[in-house]
N, C-alpha and C. Protein backbone atom coordinates (compact mmCIF):
# COMPACT_ATOMS: atom_id res chain seq x y z
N UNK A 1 95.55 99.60 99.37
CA UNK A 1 96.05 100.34 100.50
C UNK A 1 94.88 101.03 101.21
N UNK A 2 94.96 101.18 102.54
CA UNK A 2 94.14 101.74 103.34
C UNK A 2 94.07 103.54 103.36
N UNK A 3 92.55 103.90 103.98
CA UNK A 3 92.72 105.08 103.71
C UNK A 3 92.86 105.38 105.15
N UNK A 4 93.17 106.96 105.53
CA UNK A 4 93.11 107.55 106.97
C UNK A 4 94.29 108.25 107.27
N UNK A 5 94.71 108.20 108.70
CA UNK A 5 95.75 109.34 109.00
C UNK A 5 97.07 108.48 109.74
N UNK A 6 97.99 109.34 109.32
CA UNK A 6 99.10 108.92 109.68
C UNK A 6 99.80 109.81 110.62
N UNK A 7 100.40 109.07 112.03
CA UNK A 7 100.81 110.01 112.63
C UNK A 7 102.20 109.67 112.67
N UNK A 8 103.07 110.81 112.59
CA UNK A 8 104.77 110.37 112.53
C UNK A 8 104.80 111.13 113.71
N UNK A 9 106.11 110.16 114.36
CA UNK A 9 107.05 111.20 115.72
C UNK A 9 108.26 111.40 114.94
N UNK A 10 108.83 112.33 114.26
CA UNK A 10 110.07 112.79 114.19
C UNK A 10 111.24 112.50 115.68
N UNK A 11 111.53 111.70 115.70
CA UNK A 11 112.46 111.88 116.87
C UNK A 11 114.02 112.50 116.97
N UNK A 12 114.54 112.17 115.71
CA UNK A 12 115.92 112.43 115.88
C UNK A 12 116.69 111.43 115.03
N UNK A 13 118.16 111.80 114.68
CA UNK A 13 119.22 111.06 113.58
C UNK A 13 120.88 111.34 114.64
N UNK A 14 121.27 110.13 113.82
CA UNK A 14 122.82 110.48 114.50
C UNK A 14 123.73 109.53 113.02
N UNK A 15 124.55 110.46 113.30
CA UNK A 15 125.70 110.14 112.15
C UNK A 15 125.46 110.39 110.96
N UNK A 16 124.37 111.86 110.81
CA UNK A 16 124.76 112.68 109.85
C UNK A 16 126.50 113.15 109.31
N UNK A 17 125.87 113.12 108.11
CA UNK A 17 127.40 113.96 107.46
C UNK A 17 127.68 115.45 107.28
N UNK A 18 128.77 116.02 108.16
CA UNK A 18 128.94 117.01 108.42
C UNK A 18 128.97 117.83 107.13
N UNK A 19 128.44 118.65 106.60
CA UNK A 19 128.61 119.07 105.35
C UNK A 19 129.24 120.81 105.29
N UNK A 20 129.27 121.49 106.81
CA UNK A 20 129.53 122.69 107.05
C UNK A 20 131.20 122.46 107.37
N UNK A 21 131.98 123.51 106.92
CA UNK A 21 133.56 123.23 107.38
C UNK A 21 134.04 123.98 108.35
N UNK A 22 133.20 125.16 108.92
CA UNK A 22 133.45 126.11 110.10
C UNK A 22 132.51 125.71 111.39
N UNK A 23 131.43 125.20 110.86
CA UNK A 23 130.21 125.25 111.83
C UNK A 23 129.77 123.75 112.58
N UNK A 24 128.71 124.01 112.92
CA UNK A 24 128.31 122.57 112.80
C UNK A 24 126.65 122.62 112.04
N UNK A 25 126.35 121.59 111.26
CA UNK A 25 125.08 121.59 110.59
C UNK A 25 123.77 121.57 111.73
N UNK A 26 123.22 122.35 110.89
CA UNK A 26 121.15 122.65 111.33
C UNK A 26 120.54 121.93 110.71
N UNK A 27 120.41 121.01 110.45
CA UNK A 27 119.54 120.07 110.32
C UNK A 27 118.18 120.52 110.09
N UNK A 28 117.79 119.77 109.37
CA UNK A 28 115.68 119.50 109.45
C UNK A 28 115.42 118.82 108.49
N UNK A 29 114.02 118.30 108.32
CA UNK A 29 113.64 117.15 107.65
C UNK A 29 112.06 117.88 106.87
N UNK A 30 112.81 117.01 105.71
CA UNK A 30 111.23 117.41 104.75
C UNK A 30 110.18 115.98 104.50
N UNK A 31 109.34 115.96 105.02
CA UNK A 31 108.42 114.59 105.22
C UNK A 31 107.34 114.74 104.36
N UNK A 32 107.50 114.03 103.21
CA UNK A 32 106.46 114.14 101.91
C UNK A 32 106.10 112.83 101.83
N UNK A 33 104.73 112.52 101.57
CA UNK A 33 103.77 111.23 101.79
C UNK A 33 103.08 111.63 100.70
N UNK A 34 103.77 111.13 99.28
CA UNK A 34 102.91 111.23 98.36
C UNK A 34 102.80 113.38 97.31
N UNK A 35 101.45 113.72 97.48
CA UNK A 35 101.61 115.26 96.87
C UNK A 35 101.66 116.40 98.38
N UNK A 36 101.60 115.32 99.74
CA UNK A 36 101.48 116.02 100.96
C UNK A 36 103.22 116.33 101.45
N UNK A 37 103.41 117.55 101.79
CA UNK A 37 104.88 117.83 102.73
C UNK A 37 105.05 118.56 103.61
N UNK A 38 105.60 117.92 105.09
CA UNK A 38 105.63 119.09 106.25
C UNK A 38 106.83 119.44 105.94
N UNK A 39 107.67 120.62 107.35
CA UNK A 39 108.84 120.45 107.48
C UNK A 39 109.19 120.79 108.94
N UNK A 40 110.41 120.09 109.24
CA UNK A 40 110.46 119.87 110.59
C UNK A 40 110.89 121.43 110.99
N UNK A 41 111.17 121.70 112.27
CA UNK A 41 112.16 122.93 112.90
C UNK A 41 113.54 122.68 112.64
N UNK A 42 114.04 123.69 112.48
CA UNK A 42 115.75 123.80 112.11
C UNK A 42 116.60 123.14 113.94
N UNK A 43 117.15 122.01 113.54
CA UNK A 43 117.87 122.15 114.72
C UNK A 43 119.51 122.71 114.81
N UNK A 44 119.32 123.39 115.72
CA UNK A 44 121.03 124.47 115.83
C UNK A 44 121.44 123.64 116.61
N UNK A 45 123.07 124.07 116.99
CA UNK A 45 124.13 123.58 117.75
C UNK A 45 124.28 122.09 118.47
N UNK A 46 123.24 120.83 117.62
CA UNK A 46 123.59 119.32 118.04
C UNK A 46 124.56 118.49 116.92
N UNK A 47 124.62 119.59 115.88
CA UNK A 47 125.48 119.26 115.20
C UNK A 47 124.72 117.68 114.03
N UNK A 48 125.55 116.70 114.06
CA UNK A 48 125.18 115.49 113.12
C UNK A 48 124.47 114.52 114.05
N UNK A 49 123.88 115.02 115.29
CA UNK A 49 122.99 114.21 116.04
C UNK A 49 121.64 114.81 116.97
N UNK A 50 121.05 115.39 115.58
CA UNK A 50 119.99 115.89 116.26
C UNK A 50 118.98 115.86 116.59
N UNK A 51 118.09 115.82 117.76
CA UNK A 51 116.88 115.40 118.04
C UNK A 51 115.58 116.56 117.95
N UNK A 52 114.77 116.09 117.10
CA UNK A 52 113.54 117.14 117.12
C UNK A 52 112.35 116.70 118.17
N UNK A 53 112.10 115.23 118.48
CA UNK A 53 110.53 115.20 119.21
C UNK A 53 109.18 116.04 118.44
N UNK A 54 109.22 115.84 117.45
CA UNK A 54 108.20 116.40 116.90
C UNK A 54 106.81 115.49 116.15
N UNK A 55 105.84 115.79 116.05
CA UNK A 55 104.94 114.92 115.70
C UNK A 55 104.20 115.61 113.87
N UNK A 56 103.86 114.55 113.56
CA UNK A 56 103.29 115.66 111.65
C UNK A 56 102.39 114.23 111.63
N UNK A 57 101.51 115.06 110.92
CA UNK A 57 99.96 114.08 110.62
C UNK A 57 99.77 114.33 109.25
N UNK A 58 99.39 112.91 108.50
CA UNK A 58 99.33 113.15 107.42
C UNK A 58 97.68 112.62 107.19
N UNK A 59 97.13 112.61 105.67
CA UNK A 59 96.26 112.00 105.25
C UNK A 59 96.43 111.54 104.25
N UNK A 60 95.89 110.00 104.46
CA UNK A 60 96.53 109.08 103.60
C UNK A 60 95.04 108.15 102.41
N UNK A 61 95.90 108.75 101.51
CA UNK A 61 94.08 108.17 100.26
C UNK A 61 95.31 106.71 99.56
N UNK A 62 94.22 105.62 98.94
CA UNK A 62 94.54 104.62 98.32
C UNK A 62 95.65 104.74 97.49
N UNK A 63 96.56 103.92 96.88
CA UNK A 63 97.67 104.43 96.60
C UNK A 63 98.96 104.66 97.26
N UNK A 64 99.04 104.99 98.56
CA UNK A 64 100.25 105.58 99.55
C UNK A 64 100.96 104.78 99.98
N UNK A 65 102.16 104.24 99.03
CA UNK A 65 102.99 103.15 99.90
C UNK A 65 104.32 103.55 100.54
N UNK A 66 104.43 104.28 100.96
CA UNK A 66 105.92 104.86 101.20
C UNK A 66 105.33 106.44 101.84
N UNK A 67 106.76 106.84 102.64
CA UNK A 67 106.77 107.98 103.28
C UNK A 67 108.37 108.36 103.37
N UNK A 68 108.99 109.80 102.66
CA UNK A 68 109.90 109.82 101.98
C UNK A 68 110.42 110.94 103.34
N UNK A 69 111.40 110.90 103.77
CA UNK A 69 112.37 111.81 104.44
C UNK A 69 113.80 112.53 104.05
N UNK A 70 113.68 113.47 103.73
CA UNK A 70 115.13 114.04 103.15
C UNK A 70 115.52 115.03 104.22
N UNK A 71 116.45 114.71 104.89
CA UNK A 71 117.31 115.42 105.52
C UNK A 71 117.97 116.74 105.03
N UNK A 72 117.69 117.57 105.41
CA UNK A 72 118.84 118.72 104.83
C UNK A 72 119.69 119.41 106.03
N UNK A 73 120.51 120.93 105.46
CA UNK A 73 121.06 121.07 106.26
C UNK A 73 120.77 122.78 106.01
N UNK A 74 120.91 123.39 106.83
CA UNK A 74 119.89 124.77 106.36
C UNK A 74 121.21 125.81 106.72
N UNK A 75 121.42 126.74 105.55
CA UNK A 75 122.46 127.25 105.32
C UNK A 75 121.97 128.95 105.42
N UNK A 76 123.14 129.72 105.79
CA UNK A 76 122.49 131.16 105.53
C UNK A 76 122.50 131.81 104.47
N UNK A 77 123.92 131.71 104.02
CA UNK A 77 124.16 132.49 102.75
C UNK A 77 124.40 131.94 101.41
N UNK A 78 124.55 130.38 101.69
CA UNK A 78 123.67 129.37 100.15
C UNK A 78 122.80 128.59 100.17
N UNK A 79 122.57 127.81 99.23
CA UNK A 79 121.09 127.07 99.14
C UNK A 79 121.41 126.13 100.39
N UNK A 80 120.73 125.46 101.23
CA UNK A 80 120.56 124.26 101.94
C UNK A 80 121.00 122.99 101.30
N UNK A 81 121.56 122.68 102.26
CA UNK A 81 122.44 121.27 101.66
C UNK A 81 121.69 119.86 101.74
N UNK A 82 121.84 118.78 100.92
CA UNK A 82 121.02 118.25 100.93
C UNK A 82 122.03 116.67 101.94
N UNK A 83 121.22 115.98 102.66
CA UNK A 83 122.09 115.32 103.40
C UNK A 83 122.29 113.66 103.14
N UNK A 84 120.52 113.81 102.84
CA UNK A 84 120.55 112.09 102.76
C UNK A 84 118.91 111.68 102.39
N UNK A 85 118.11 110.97 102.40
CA UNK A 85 117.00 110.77 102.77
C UNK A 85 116.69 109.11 103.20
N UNK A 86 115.22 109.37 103.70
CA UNK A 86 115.24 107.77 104.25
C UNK A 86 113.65 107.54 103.68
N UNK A 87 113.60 106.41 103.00
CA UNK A 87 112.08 106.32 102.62
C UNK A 87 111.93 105.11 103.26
N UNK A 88 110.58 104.90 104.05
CA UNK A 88 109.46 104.31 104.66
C UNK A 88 107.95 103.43 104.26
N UNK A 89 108.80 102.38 104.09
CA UNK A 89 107.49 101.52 103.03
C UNK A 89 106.27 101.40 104.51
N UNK A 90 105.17 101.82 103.94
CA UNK A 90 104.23 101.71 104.73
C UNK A 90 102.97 100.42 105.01
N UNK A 91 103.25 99.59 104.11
CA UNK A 91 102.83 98.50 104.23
C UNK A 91 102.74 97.80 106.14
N UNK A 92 104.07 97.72 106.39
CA UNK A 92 103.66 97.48 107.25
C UNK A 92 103.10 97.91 108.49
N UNK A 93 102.88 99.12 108.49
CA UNK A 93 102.34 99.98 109.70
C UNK A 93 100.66 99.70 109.21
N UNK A 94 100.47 99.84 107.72
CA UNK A 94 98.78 99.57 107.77
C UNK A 94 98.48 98.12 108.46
N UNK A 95 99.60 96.87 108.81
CA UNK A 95 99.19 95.48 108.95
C UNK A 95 99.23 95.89 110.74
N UNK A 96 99.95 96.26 110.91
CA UNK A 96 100.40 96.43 112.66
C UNK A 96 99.86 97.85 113.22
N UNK A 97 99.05 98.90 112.53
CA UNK A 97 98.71 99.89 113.47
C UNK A 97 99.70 101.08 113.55
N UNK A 98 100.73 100.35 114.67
CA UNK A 98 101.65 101.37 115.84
C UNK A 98 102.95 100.22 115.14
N UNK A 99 104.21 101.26 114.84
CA UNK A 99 105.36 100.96 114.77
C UNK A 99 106.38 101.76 115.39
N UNK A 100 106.69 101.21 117.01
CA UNK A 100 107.76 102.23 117.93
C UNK A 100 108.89 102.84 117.16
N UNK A 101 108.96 103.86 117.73
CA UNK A 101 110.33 104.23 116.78
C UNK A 101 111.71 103.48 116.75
N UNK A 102 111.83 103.63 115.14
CA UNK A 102 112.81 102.58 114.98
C UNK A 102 113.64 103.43 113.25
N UNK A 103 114.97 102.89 114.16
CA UNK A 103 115.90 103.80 112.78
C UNK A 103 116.26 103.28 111.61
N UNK A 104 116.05 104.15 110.70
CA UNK A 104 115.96 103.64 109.03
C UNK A 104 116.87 104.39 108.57
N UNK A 105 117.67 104.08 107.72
CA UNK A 105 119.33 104.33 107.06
C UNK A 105 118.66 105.85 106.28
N UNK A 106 119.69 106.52 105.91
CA UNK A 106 119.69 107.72 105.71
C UNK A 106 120.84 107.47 104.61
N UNK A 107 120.18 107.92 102.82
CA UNK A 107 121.06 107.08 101.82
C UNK A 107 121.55 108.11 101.18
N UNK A 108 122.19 108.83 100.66
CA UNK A 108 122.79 109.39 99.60
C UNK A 108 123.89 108.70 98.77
N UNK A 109 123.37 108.79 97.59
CA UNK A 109 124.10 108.20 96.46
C UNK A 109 124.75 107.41 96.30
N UNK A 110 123.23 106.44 97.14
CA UNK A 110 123.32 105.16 97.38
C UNK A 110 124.20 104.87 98.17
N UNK A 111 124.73 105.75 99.33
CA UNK A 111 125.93 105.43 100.64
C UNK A 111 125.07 105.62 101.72
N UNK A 112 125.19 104.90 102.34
CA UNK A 112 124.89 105.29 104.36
C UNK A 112 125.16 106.10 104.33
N UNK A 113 124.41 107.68 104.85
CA UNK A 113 124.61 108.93 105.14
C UNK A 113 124.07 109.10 106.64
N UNK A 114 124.10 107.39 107.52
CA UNK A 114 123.76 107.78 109.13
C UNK A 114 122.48 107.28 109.27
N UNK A 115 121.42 107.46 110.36
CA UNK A 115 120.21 106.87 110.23
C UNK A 115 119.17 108.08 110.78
N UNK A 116 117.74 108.09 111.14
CA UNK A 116 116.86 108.82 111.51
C UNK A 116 115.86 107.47 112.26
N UNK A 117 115.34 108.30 113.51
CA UNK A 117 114.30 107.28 113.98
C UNK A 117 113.10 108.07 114.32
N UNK A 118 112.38 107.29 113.41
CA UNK A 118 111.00 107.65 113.20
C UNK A 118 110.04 106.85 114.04
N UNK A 119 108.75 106.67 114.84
CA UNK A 119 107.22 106.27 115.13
C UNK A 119 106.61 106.50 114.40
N UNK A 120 105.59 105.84 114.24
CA UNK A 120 104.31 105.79 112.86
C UNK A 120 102.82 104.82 113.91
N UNK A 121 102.13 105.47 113.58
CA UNK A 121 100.88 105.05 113.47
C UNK A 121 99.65 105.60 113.06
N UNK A 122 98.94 104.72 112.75
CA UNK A 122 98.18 104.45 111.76
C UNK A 122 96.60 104.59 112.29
N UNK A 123 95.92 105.39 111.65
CA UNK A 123 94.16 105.32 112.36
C UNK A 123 93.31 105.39 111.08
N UNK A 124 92.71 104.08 110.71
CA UNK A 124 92.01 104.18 109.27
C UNK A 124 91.19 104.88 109.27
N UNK A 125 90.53 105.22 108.07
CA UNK A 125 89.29 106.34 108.26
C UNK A 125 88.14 105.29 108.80
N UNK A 126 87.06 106.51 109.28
CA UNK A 126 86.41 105.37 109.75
C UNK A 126 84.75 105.58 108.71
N UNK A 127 84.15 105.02 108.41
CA UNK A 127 83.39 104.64 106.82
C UNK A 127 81.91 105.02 107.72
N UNK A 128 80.75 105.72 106.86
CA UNK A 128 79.40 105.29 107.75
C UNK A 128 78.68 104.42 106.17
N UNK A 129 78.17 103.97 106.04
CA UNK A 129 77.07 103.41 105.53
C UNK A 129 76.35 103.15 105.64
N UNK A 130 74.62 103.63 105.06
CA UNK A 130 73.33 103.88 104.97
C UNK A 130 72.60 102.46 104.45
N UNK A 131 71.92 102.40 104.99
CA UNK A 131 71.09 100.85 104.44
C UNK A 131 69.58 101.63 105.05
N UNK A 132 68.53 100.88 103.87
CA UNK A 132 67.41 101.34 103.53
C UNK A 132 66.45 100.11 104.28
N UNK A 133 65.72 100.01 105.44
CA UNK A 133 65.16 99.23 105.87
C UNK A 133 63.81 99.80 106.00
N UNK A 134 62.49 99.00 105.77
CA UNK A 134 61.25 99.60 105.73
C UNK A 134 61.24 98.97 106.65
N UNK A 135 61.49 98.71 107.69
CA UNK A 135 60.69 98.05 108.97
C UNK A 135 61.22 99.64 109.70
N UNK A 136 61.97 100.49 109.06
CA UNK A 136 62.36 101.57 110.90
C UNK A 136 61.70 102.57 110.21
N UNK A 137 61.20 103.30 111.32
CA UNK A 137 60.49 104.26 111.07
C UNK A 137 60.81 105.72 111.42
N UNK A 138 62.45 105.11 112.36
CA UNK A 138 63.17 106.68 111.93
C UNK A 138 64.30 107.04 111.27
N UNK A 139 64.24 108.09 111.25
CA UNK A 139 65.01 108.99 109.60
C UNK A 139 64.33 108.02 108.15
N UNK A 140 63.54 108.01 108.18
CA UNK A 140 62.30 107.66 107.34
C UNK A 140 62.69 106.55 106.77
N UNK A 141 63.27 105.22 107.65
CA UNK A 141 63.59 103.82 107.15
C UNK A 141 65.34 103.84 106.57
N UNK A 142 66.08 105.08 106.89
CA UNK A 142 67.14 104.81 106.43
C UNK A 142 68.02 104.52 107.80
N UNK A 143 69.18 103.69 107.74
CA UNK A 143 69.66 103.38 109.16
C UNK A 143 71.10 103.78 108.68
N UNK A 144 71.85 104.33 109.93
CA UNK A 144 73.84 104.45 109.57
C UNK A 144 74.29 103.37 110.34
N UNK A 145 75.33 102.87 110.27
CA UNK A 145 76.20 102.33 110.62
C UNK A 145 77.60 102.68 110.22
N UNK A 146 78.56 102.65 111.14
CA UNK A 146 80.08 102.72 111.39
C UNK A 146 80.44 101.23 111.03
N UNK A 147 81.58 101.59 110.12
CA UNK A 147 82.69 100.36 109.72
C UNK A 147 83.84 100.87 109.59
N UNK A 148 85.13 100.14 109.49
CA UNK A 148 86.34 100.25 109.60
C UNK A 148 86.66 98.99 108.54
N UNK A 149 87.52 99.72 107.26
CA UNK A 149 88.06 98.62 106.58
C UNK A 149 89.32 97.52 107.34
């Protein structure tokens, strides 16, 4: 797996499950890539179709195949409810770069709990490496160069 940064657009879900019986649910999303986790803004009054437009950058070391989304629902006077989550095999965003946003099922216990549509792209790190040439005579025969795995 490639190393570098990952940029997500949070955009928005529809056909969340209402889990409030007076209200309508606040929503937000916890986006963990591995030991890394943002969290989105609480969205009020869209109810089970809410849109954030938000962007979260991650950094991504060897190892990182997936990018995990759990939906919750943010409560005042008990714990936050948990709604669904959607995990994100990343394989293919390292082969293609840029993946437009596009909606990925939202599962609880193992049921369709609705979908979320996410953007992803991808910017590898970018590498310098030193090579030792006695023909240059500056930085005393050592030369850099830029690569990209």
């Amino acid at each position: 797996m490639p190393e570098g940064t990952i940029q997500v657009l949070l955009v928005g879900a529809k056909g969340l499950e209402n889990t409030d019986f007076f209200n309508n649910i606040d929503p937000f999303v916890l986006l963990a890539c591995r030991s890394q986790e943002q969290r989105s803004s609480v969205v009020s009054g869209q109810g089970s179709e809410p849109e954030w437009n938000e962007t979260f950058v991650f950094t991504i070391s060897e190892g990182t195949s997936e990018l995990v989304l759990k939906i919750m629902d943010q409560d005042t006077l008990t714990d936050d409810d948990y709604l669904g989550k959607a995990s994100i095999p990343l394989e293919p965003l390292f082969i293609e770069g840029n993946l437009p946003a596009t909606a990925y099922n939202v599962v609880k216990d193992e049921e369709y709990r609705g979908e979320i549509r996410v953007g992803l792209s991808f910017t590898p790190e970018r590498r310098t490496s030193r090579t030792f040439d006695a023909g240059e005579e500056s930085y005393g025969g050592w030369k850099e160069s830029a690569y990209t795995d």
